[in-house]
Protein backbone atom coordinates (compact mmCIF):
# COMPACT_ATOMS: atom_id res chain seq x y z
CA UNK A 1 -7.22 34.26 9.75
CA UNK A 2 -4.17 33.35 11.77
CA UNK A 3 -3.31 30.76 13.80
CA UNK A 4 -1.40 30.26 17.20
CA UNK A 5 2.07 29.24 16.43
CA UNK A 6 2.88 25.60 17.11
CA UNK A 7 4.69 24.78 20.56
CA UNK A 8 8.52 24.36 19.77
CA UNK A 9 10.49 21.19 21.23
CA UNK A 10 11.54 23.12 24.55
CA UNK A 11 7.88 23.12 25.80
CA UNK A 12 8.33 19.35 25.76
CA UNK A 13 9.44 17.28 28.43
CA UNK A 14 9.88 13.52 27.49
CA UNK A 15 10.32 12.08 23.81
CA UNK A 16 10.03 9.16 22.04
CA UNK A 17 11.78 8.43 19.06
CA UNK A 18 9.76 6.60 16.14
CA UNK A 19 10.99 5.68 12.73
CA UNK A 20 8.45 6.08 9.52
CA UNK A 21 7.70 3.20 7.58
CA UNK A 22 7.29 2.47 4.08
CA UNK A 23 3.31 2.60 4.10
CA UNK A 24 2.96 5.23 6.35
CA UNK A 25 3.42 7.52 2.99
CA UNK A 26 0.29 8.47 1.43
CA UNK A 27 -0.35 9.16 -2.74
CA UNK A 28 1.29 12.75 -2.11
CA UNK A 29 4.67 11.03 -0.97
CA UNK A 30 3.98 12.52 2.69
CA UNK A 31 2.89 10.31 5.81
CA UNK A 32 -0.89 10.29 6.02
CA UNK A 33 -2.46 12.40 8.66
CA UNK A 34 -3.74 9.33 10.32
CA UNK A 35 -0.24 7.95 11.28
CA UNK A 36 0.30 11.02 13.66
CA UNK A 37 -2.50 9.98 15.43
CA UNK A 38 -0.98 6.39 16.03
CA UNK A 39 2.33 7.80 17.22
CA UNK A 40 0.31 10.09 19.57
CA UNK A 41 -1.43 6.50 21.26
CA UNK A 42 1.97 5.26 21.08
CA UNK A 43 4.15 8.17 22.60
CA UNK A 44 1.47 8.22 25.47
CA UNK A 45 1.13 4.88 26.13
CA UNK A 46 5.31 3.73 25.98
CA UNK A 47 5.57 6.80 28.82
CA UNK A 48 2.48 5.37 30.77
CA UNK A 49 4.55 2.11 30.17
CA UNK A 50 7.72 2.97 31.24
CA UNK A 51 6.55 4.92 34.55
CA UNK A 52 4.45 2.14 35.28
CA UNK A 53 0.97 3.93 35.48
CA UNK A 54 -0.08 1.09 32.24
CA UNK A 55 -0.81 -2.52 33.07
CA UNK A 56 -2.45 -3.58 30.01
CA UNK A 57 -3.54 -6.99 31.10
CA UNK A 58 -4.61 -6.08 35.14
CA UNK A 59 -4.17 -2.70 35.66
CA UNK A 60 -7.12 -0.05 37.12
CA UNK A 61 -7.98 2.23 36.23
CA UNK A 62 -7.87 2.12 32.24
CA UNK A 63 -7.29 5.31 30.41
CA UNK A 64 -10.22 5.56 27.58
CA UNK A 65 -9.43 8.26 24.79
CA UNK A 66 -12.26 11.07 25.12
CA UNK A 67 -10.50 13.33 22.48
CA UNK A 68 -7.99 13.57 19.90
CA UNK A 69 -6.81 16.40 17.44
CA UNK A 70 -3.76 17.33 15.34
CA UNK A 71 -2.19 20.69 13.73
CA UNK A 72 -0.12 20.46 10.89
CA UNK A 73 2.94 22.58 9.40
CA UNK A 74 5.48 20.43 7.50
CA UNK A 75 5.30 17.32 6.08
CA UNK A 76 7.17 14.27 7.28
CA UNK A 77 8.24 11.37 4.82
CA UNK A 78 9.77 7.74 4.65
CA UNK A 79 12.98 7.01 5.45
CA UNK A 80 13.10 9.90 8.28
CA UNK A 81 12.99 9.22 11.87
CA UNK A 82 10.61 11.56 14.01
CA UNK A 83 10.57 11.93 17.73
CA UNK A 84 7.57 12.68 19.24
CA UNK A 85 7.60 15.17 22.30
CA UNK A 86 4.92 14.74 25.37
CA UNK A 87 3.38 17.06 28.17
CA UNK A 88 0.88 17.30 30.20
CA UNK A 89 -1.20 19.78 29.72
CA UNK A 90 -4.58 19.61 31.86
CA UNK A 91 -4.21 17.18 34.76
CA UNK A 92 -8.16 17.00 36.18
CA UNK A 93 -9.95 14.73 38.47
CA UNK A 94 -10.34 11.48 36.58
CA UNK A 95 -8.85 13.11 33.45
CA UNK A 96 -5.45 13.58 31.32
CA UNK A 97 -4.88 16.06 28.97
CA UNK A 98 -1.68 15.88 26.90
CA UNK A 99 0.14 17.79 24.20
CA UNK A 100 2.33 16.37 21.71
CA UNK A 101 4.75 17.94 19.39
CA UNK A 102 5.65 15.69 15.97
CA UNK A 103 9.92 16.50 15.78
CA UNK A 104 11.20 15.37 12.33
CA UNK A 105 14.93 14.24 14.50
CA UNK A 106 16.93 16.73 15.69
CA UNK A 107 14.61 20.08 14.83
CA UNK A 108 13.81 22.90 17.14
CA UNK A 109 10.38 23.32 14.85
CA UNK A 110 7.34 21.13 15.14
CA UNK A 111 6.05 19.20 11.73
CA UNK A 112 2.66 19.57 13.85
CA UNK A 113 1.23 19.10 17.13
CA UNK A 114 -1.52 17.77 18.77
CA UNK A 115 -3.68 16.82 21.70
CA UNK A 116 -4.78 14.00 23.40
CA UNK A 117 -7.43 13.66 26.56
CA UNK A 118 -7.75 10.36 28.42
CA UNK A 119 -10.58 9.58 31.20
CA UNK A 120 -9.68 7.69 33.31
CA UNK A 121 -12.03 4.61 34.21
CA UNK A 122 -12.43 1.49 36.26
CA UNK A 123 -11.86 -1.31 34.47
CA UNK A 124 -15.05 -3.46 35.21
CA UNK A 125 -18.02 -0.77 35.53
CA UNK A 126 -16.32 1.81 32.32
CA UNK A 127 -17.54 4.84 34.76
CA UNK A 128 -15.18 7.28 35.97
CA UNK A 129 -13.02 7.18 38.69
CA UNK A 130 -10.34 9.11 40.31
CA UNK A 131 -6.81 8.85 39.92
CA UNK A 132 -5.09 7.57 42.71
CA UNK A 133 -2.80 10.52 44.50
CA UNK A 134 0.46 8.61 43.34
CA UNK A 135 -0.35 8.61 39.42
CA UNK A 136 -0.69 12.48 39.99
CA UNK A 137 2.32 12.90 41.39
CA UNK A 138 4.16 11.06 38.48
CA UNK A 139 1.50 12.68 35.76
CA UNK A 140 3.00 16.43 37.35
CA UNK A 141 6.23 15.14 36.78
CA UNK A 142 5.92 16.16 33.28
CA UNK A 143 3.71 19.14 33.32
């Protein structure tokens, strides 16, 4: 059985950089598989940050995780810094699909990659809402 080749870091279009730590190393001497999905929440959520679609404290509407997954090919390790490539991938009504590539710093080749689907929510009744035209716009931006 054979698989679809991961996306290289050209398909990308924003990154942020993250350093391992110590304990992100499992008993193998590789990071755990569970770390990649923290830098996922992290890589998403430092872009919503800086293009100012997340207001933790007031904003609305809230982005719930629906859906997460994660392909692997190399193994990353402590002390190496990783940067961690974003996309959109599916923009839909109330929805946000994105792909993520895991870059040990400075490769053309993936370690893995994975997805990540937000719905989008209001904050006080948790049911689905739209997003508002402008957060599409800036979503697109890295489509």
């Amino acid at each position: 059985m054979s698989r679809a080749p991961l996306r290289p870091r050209g398909a990308y279009h924003h990154f942020t950089p993250i350093s391992t730590r110590w304990h992100d190393n499992d008993v193998y001497g590789h990071v755990n598989n569970v770390v990649y999905y923290s830098w996922f929440d992290t890589a998403v959520n430092a872009w919503l940050i800086e293009v100012g679609l997340l207001d933790i404290e007031n904003g609305n509407p809230i982005g719930l995780v629906v859906e997460t997954g994660c392909r692997y090919a190399a193994s990353v390790e402590f002390p190496q810094m990783v940067e961690i490539g974003l996309k959109v991938a599916r923009l839909g009504s109330s929805s946000v699909t994105y792909h993520l590539g895991v870059f040990v710093e400075g490769a053309e080749e993936p370690a893995a990659e994975g997805q990540f689907t937000h719905v989008y929510v209001d904050r006080d009744s948790r049911r689905p809402t739209p997003l508002p035209e402008p957060w599409r716009t800036i979503l697109n931006s890295i489509a």
